[in-house]
N, C-alpha and C. Protein backbone atom coordinates (compact mmCIF):
# COMPACT_ATOMS: atom_id res chain seq x y z
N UNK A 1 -91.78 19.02 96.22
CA UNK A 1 -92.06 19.52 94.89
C UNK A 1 -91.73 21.01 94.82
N UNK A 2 -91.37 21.33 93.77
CA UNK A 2 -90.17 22.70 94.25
C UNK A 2 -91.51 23.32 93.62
N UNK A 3 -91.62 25.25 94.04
CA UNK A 3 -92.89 26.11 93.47
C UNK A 3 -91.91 27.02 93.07
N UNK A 4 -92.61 27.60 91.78
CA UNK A 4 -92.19 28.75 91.44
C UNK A 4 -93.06 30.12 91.26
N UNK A 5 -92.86 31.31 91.33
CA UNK A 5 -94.13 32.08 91.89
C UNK A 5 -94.28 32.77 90.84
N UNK A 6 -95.72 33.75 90.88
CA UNK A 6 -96.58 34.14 89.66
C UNK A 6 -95.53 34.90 89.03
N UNK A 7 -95.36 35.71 89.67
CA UNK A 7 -94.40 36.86 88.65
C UNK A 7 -93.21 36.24 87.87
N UNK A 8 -92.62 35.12 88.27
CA UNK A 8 -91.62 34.76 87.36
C UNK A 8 -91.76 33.63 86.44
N UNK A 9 -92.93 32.90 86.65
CA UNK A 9 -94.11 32.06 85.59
C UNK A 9 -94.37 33.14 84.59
N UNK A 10 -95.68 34.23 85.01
CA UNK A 10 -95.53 35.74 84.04
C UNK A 10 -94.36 35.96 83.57
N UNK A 11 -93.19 36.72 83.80
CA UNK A 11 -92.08 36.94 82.80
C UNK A 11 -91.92 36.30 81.99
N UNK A 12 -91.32 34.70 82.65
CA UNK A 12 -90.90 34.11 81.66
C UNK A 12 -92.32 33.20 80.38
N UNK A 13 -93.52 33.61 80.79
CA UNK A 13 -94.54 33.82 79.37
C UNK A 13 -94.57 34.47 78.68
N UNK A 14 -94.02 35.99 79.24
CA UNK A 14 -94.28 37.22 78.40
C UNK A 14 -92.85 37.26 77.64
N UNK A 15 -91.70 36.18 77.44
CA UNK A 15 -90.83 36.06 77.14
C UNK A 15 -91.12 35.48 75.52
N UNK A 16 -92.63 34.99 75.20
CA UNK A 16 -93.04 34.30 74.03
C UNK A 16 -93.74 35.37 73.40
N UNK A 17 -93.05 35.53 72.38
CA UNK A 17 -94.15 36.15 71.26
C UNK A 17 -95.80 35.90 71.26
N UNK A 18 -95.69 35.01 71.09
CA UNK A 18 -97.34 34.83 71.01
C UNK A 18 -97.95 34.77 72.03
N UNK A 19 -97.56 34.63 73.33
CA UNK A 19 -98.21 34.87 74.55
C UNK A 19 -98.54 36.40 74.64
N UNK A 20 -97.60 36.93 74.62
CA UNK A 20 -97.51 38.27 75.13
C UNK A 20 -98.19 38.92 74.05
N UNK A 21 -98.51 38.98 72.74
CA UNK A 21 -99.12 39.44 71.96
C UNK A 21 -100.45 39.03 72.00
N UNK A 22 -100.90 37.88 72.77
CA UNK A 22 -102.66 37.76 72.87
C UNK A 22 -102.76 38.18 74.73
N UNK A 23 -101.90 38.50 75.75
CA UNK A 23 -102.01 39.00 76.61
C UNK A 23 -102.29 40.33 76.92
N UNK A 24 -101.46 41.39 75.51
CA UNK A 24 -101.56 42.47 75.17
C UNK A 24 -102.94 43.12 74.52
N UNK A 25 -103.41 41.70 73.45
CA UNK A 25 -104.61 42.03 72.87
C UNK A 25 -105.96 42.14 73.89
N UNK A 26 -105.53 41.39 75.33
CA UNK A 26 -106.46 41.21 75.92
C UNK A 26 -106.94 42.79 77.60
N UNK A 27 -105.83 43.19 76.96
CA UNK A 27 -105.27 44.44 78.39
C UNK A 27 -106.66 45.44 78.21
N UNK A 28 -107.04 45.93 77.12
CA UNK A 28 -108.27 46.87 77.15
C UNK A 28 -109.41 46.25 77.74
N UNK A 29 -109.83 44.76 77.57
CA UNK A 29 -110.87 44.16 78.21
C UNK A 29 -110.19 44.48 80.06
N UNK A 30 -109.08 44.31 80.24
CA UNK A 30 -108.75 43.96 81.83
C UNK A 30 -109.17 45.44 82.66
N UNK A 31 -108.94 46.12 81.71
CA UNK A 31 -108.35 47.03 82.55
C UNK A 31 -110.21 48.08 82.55
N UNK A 32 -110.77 47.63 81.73
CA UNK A 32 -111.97 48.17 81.71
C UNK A 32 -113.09 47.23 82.62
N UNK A 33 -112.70 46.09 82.59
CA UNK A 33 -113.71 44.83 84.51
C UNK A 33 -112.93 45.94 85.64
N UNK A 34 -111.41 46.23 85.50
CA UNK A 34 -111.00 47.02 86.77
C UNK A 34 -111.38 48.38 87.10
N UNK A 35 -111.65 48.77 85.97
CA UNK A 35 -112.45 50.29 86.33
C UNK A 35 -114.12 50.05 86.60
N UNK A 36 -114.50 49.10 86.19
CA UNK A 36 -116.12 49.09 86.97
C UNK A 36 -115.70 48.50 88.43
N UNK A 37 -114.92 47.84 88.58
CA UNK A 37 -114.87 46.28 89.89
C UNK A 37 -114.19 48.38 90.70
N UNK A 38 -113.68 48.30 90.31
CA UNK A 38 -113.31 49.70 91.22
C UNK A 38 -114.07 50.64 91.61
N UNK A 39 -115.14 51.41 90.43
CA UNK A 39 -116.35 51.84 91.17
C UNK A 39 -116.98 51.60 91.54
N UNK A 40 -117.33 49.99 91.76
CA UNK A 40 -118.45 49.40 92.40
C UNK A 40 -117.63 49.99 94.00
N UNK A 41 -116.47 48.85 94.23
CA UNK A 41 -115.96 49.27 95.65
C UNK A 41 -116.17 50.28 96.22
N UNK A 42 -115.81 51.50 95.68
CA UNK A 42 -115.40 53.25 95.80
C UNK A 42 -116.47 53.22 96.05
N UNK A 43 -118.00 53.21 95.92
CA UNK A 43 -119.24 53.45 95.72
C UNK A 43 -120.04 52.58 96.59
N UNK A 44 -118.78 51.59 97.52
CA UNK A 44 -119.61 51.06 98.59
C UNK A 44 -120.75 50.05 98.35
N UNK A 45 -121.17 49.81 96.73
CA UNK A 45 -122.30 48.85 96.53
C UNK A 45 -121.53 47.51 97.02
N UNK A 46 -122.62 46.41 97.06
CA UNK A 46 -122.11 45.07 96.74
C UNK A 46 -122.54 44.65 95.27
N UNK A 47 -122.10 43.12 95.27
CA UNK A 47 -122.40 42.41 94.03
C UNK A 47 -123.93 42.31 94.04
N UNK A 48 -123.99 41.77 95.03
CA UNK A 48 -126.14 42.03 95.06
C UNK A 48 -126.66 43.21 94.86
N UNK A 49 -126.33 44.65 95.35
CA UNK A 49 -126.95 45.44 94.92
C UNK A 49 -126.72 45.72 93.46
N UNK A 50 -125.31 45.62 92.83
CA UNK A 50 -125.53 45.87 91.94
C UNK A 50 -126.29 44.80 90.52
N UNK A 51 -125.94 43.56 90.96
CA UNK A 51 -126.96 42.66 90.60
C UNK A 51 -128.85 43.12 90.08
N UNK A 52 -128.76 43.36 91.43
CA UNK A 52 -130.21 43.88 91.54
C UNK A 52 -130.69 44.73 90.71
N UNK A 53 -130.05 46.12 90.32
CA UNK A 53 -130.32 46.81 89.99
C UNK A 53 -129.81 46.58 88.34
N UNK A 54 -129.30 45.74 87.96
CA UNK A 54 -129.33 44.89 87.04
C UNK A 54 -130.11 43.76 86.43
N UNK A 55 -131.13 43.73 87.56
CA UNK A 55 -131.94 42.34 87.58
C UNK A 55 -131.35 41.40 86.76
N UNK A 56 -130.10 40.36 87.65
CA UNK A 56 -129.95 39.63 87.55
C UNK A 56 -129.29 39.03 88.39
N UNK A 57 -129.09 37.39 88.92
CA UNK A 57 -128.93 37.03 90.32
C UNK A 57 -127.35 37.96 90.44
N UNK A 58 -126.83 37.51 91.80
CA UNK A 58 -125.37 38.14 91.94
C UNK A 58 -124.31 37.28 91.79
N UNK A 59 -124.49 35.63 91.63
CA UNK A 59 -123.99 34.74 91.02
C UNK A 59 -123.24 35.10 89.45
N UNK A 60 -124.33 35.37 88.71
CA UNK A 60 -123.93 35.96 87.45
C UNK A 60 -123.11 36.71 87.15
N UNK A 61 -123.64 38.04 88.06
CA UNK A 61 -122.56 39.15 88.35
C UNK A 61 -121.19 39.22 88.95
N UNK A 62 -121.12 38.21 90.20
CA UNK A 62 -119.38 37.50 90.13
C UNK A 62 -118.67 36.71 88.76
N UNK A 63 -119.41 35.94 87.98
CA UNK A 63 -119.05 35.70 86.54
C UNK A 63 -118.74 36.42 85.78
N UNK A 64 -119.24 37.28 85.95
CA UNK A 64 -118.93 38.76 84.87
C UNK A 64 -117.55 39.32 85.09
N UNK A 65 -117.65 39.55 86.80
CA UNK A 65 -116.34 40.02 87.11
C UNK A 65 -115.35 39.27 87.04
N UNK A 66 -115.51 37.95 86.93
CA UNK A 66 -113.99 37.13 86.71
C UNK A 66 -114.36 36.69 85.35
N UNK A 67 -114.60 37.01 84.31
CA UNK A 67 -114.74 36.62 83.11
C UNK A 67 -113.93 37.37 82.26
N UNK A 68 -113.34 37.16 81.18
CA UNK A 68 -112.84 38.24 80.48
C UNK A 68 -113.99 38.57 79.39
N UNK A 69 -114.53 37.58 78.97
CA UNK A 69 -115.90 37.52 77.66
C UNK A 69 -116.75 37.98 78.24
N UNK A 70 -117.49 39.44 77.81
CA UNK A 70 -118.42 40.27 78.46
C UNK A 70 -119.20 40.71 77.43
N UNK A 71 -120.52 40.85 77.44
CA UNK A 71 -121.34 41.57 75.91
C UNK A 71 -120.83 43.09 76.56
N UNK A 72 -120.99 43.70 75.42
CA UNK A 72 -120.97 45.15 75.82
C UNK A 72 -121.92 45.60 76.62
N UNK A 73 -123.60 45.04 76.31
CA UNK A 73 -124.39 45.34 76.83
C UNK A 73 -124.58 44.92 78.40
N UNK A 74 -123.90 43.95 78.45
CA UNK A 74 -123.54 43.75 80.59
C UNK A 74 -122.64 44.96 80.44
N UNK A 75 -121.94 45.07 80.34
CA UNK A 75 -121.05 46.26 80.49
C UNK A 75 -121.43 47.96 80.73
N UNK A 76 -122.42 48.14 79.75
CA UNK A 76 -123.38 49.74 79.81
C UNK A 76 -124.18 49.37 80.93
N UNK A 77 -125.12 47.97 81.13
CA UNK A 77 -126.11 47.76 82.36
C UNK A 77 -125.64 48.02 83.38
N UNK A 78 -123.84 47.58 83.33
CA UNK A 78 -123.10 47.57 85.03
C UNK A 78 -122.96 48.85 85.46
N UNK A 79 -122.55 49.88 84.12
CA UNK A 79 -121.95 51.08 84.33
C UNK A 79 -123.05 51.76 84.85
N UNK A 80 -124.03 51.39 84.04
CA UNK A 80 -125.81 52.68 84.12
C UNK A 80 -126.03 52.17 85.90
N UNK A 81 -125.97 50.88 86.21
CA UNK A 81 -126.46 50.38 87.66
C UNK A 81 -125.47 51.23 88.99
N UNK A 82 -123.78 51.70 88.47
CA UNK A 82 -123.18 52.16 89.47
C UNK A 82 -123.29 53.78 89.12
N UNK A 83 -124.55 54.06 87.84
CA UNK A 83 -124.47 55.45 88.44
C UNK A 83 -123.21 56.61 87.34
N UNK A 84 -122.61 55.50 86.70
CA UNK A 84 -121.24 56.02 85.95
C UNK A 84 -121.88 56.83 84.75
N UNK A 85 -121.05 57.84 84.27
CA UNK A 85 -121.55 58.48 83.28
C UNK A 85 -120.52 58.30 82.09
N UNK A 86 -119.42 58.13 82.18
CA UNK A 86 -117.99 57.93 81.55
C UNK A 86 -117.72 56.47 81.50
N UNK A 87 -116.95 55.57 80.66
CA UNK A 87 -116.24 54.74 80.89
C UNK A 87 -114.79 55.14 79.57
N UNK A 88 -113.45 55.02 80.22
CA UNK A 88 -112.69 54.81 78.85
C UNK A 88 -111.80 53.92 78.89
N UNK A 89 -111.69 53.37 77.74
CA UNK A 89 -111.08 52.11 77.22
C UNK A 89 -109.73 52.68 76.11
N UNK A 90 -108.15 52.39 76.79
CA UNK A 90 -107.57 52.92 76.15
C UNK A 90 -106.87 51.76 75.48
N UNK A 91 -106.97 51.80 74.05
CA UNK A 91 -105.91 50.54 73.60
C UNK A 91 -104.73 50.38 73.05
């Protein structure tokens, strides 16, 4: 069974109008899970601590991080739990 690999599956999606225009709509959510999933790392916590200090299991909190659908308010809890004073979202 022949494979073909991510990046040229990606191109040739981003080759569709309408893909690439709800992929685009979706880049400010991505890129704002990668700036927390990044200070968590940088900052040495885990998913449990920051869980914790979230009070909520760390199950959840891996959901969050692979989710694109986030309330804002997980979002300020995650930021306030790693300590962040800034977040920016450029669209």
């Amino acid at each position: 069974m022949p494979t073909i690999s991510f990046n040229k599956a990606f191109e040739k999606m981003m080759q569709d109008p309408e893909f690439k225009k709800e992929y685009e709509a979706l880049k400010p959510e991505f890129e704002l899970k990668k700036q927390l999933i990044e200070a968590r790392i940088k900052s040495k916590l885990t998913q449990e601590q920051i869980a914790t200090k979230m009070n909520m299991k760390q199950a959840n909190l891996a959901r969050f991080e692979k989710s694109l659908d986030a309330r804002f308010s997980t979002i300020i809890k995650y930021a306030r739990a790693l300590g962040l004073k800034e977040l920016k979202i450029a669209l």
